[in-house]
Protein backbone atom coordinates (compact mmCIF):
# COMPACT_ATOMS: atom_id res chain seq x y z
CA UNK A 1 5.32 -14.38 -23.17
CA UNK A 2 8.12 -13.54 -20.93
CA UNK A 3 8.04 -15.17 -17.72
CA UNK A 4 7.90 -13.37 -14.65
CA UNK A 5 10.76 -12.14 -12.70
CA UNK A 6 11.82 -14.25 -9.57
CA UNK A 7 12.81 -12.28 -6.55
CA UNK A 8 16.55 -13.29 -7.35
CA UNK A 9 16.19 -11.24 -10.72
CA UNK A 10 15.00 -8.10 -8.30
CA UNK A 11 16.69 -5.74 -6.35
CA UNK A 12 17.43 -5.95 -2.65
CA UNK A 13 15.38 -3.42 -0.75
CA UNK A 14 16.53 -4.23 2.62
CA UNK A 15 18.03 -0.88 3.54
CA UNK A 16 15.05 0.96 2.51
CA UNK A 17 12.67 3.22 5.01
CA UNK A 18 9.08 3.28 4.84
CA UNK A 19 7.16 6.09 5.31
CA UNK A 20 2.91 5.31 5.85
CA UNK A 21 0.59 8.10 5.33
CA UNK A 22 -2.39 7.58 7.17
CA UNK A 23 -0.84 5.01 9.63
CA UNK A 24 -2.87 5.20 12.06
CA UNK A 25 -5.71 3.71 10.34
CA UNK A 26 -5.61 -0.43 10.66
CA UNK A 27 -4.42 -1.19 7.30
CA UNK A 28 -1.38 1.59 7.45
CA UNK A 29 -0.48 0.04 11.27
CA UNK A 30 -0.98 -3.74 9.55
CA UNK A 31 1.52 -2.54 6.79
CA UNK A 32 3.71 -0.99 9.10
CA UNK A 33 4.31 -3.43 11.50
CA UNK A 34 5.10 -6.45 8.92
CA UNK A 35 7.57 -4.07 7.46
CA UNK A 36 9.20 -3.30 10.41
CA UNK A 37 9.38 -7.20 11.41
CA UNK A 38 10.97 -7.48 8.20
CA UNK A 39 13.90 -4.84 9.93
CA UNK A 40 12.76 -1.96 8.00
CA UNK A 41 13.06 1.61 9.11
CA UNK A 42 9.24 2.79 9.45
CA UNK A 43 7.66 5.81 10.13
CA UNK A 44 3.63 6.30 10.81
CA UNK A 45 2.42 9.64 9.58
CA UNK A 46 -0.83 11.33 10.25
CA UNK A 47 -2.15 15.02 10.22
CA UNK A 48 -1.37 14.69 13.90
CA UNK A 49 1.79 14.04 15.05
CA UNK A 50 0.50 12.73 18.35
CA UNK A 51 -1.72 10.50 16.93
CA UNK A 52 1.22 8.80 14.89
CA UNK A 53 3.24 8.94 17.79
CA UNK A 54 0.51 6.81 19.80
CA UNK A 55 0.21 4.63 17.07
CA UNK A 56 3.76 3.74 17.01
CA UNK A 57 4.04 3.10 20.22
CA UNK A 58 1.29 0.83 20.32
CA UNK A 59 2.78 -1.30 17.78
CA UNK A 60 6.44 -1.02 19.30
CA UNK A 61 9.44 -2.84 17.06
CA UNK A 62 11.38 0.43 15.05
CA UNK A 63 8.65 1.90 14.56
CA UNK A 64 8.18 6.56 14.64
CA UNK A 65 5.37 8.52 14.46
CA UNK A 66 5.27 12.00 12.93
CA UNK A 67 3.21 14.49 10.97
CA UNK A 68 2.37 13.17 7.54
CA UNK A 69 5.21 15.44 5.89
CA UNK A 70 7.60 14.20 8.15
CA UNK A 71 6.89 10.48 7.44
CA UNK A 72 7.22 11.90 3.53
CA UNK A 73 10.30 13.46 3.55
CA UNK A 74 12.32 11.23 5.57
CA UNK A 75 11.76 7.64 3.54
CA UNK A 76 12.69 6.64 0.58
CA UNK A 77 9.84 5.00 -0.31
CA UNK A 78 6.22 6.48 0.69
CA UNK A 79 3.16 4.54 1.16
CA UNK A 80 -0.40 6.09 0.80
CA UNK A 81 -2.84 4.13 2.81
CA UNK A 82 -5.53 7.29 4.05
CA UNK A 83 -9.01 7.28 3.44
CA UNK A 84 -10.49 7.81 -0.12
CA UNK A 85 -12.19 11.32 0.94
CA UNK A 86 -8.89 12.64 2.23
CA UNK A 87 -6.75 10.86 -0.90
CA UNK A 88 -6.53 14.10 -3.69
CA UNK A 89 -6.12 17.08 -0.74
CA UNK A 90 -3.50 14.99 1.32
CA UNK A 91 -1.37 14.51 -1.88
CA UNK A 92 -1.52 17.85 -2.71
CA UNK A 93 -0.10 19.27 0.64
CA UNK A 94 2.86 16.61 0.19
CA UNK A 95 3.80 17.65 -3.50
CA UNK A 96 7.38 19.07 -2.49
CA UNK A 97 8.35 16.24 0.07
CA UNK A 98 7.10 13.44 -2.41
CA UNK A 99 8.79 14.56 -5.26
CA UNK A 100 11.44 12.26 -6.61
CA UNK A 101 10.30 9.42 -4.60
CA UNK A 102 8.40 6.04 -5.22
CA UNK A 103 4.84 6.41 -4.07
CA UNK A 104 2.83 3.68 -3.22
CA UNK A 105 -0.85 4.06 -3.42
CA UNK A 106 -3.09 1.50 -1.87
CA UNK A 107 -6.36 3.27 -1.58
CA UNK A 108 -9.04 2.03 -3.04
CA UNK A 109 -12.73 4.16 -3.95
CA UNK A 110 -15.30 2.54 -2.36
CA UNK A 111 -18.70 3.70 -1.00
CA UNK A 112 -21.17 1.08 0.99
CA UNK A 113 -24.92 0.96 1.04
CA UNK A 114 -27.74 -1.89 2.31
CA UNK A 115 -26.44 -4.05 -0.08
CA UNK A 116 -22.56 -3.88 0.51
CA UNK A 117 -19.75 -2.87 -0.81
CA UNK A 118 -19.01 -1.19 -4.50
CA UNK A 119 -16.47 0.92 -6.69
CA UNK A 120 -16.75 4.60 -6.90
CA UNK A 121 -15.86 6.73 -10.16
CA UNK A 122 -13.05 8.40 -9.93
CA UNK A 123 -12.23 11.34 -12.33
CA UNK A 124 -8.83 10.21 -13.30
CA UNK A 125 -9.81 6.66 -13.77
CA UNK A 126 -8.41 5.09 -10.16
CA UNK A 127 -7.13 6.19 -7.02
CA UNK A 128 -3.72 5.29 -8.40
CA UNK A 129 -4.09 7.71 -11.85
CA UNK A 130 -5.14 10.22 -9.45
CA UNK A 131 -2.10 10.35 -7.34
CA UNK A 132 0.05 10.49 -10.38
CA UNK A 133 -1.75 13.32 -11.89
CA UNK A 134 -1.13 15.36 -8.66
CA UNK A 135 2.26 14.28 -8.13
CA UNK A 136 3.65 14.60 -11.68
CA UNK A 137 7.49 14.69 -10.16
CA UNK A 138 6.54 11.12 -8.09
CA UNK A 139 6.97 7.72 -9.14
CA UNK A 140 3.85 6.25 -8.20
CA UNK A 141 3.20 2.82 -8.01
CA UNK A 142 -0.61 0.93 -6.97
CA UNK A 143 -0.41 -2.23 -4.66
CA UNK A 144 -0.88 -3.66 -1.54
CA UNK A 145 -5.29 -3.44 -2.19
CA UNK A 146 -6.44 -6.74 -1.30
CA UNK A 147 -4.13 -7.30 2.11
CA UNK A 148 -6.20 -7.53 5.06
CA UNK A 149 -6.45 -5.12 7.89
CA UNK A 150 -6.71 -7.65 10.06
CA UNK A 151 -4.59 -10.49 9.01
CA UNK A 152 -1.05 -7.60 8.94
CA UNK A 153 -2.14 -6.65 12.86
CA UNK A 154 -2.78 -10.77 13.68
CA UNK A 155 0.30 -11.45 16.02
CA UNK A 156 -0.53 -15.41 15.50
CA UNK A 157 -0.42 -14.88 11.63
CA UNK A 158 2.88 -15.48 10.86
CA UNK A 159 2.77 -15.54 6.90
CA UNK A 160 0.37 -14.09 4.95
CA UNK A 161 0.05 -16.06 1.70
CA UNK A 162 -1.20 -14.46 -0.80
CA UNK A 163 -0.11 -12.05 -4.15
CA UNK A 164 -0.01 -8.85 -4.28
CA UNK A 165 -0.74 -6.99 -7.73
CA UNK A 166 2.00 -4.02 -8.38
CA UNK A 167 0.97 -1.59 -11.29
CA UNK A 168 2.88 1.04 -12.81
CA UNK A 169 4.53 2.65 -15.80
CA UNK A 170 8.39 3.12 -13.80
CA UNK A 171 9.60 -0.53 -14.45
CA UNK A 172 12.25 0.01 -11.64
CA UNK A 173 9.88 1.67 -9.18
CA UNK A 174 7.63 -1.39 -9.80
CA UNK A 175 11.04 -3.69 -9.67
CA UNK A 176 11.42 -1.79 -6.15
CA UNK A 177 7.69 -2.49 -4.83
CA UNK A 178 7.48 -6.22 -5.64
CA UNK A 179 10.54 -6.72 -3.73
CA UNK A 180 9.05 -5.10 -1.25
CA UNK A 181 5.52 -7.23 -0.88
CA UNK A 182 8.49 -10.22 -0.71
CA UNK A 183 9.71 -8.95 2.28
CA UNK A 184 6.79 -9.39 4.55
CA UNK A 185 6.63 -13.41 5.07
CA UNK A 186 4.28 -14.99 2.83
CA UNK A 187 3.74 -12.91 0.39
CA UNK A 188 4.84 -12.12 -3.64
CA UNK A 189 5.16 -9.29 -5.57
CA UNK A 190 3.11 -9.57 -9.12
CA UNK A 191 3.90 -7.36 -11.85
CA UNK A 192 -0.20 -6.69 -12.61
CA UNK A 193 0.41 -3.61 -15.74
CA UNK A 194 0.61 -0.43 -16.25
CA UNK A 195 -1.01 2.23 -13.75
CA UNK A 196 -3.72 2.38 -16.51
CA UNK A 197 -5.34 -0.85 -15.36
CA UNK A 198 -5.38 0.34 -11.64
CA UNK A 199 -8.93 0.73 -11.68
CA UNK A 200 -9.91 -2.90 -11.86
CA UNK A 201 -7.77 -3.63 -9.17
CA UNK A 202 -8.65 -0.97 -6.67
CA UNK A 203 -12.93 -1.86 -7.52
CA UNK A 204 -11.45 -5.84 -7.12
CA UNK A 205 -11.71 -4.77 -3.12
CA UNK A 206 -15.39 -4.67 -3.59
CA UNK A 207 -15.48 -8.17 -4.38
CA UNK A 208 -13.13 -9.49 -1.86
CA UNK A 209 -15.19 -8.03 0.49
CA UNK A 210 -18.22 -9.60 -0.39
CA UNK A 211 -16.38 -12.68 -0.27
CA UNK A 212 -15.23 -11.95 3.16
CA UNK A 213 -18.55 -11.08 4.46
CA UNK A 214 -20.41 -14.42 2.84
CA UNK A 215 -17.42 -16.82 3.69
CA UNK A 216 -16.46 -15.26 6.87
CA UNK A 217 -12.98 -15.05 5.92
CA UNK A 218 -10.39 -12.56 4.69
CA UNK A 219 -9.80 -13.90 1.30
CA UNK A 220 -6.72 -12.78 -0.52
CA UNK A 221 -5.41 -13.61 -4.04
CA UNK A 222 -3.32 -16.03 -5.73
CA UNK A 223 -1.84 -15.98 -9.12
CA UNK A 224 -1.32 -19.00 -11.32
CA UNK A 225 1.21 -20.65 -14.04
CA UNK A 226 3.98 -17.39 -13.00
């Protein structure tokens, strides 16, 4: 077995803007702000452009705010962080300003009843598969699942330690992505397969959050032996 790549073997992403659709929800503003400690160029999107403005201003650092195909069209790499229900009809609107670029889609399906959280089917397999299938001119990449909310917008939480899983059939979009998760203090890229297996990963959250509720904690994963 090959071992995995250190983040000397991958490529410097430090000039790179980030664009986050659905930013103004916590785990687009968590995501945004370590990225922009990490002196990227970030912009917040959101159907309103006054909303993303607020939001960036309430986090401050380099931070914009602007419509959702704003944020698309002006980064060179895109994240996807809105809610599930939204995921399919948001893409779709942002087919021209997404093409060409590396998409990064951390939504996962879940729906919650009496006795907690669990994975929705999805059509396409996983949130991920999804998003390629309506952006077939995007490179699109799943990650950045199990990172808590709360734990990215924790101003005494200086390092997050933990791995993050990057899936996806573009070896140098996933190359891109795991240097990316190094960036934010703490944290690892892990090469986790192809976007095939996204749909493990994404129901994974279920589990994590079951874990959070029981230990009162927001658990996060670590991978062995690589």
């Amino acid at each position: 077995m090959s071992e995995q790549k250190t983040p000397h073997d991958l490529p410097d992403v430090s000039g790179l803007s980030l664009g986050i659709l659905g930013g103004t929800g916590d785990q687009g503003k968590g995501l945004a702000r370590r990225f922009a400690m990490a002196g990227h160029p970030v912009i917040i999107g959101s159907r309103s452009a006054e909303r993303a403005e607020r939001a960036a201003a309430e986090l401050g650092l380099s931070i914009r705010g602007a419509e959702n195909a704003v944020a698309a069209a002006e980064s060179d790499v895109v994240i996807v962080a809105v809610p599930w229900e939204g995921h399919k009809a948001t893409l779709e609107s942002l087919r021209a300003e997404l093409a060409g670029k590396i998409v990064v889609d951390c939504v996962n399906p879940l729906g919650f009843d009496k006795r907690g959280a669990f994975a929705l089917e999805v059509e396409e397999g996983s949130a991920a598969e999804q998003a390629a299938a309506v952006l077939p001119e995007s490179r699109v990449v799943a990650a950045f699942h199990h990172v808590s909310a709360k734990l990215l917008l924790d101003p005494d939480v200086d390092e997050m330690e933990l791995d993050v899983l990057v899936l996806g059939d573009d070896r140098e979009a996933t190359d891109t992505v795991q240097a990316l998760a190094g960036r934010i203090g703490g944290m690892r890229g892990v090469y986790g397969g192809r976007l095939r297996n996204a749909r493990q990963v994404e129901a994974f959250t279920a589990n994590l959050i079951s874990i959070n509720r029981r230990y009162k904690a927001h658990a996060g994963l670590r991978i062995t032996d690589v």
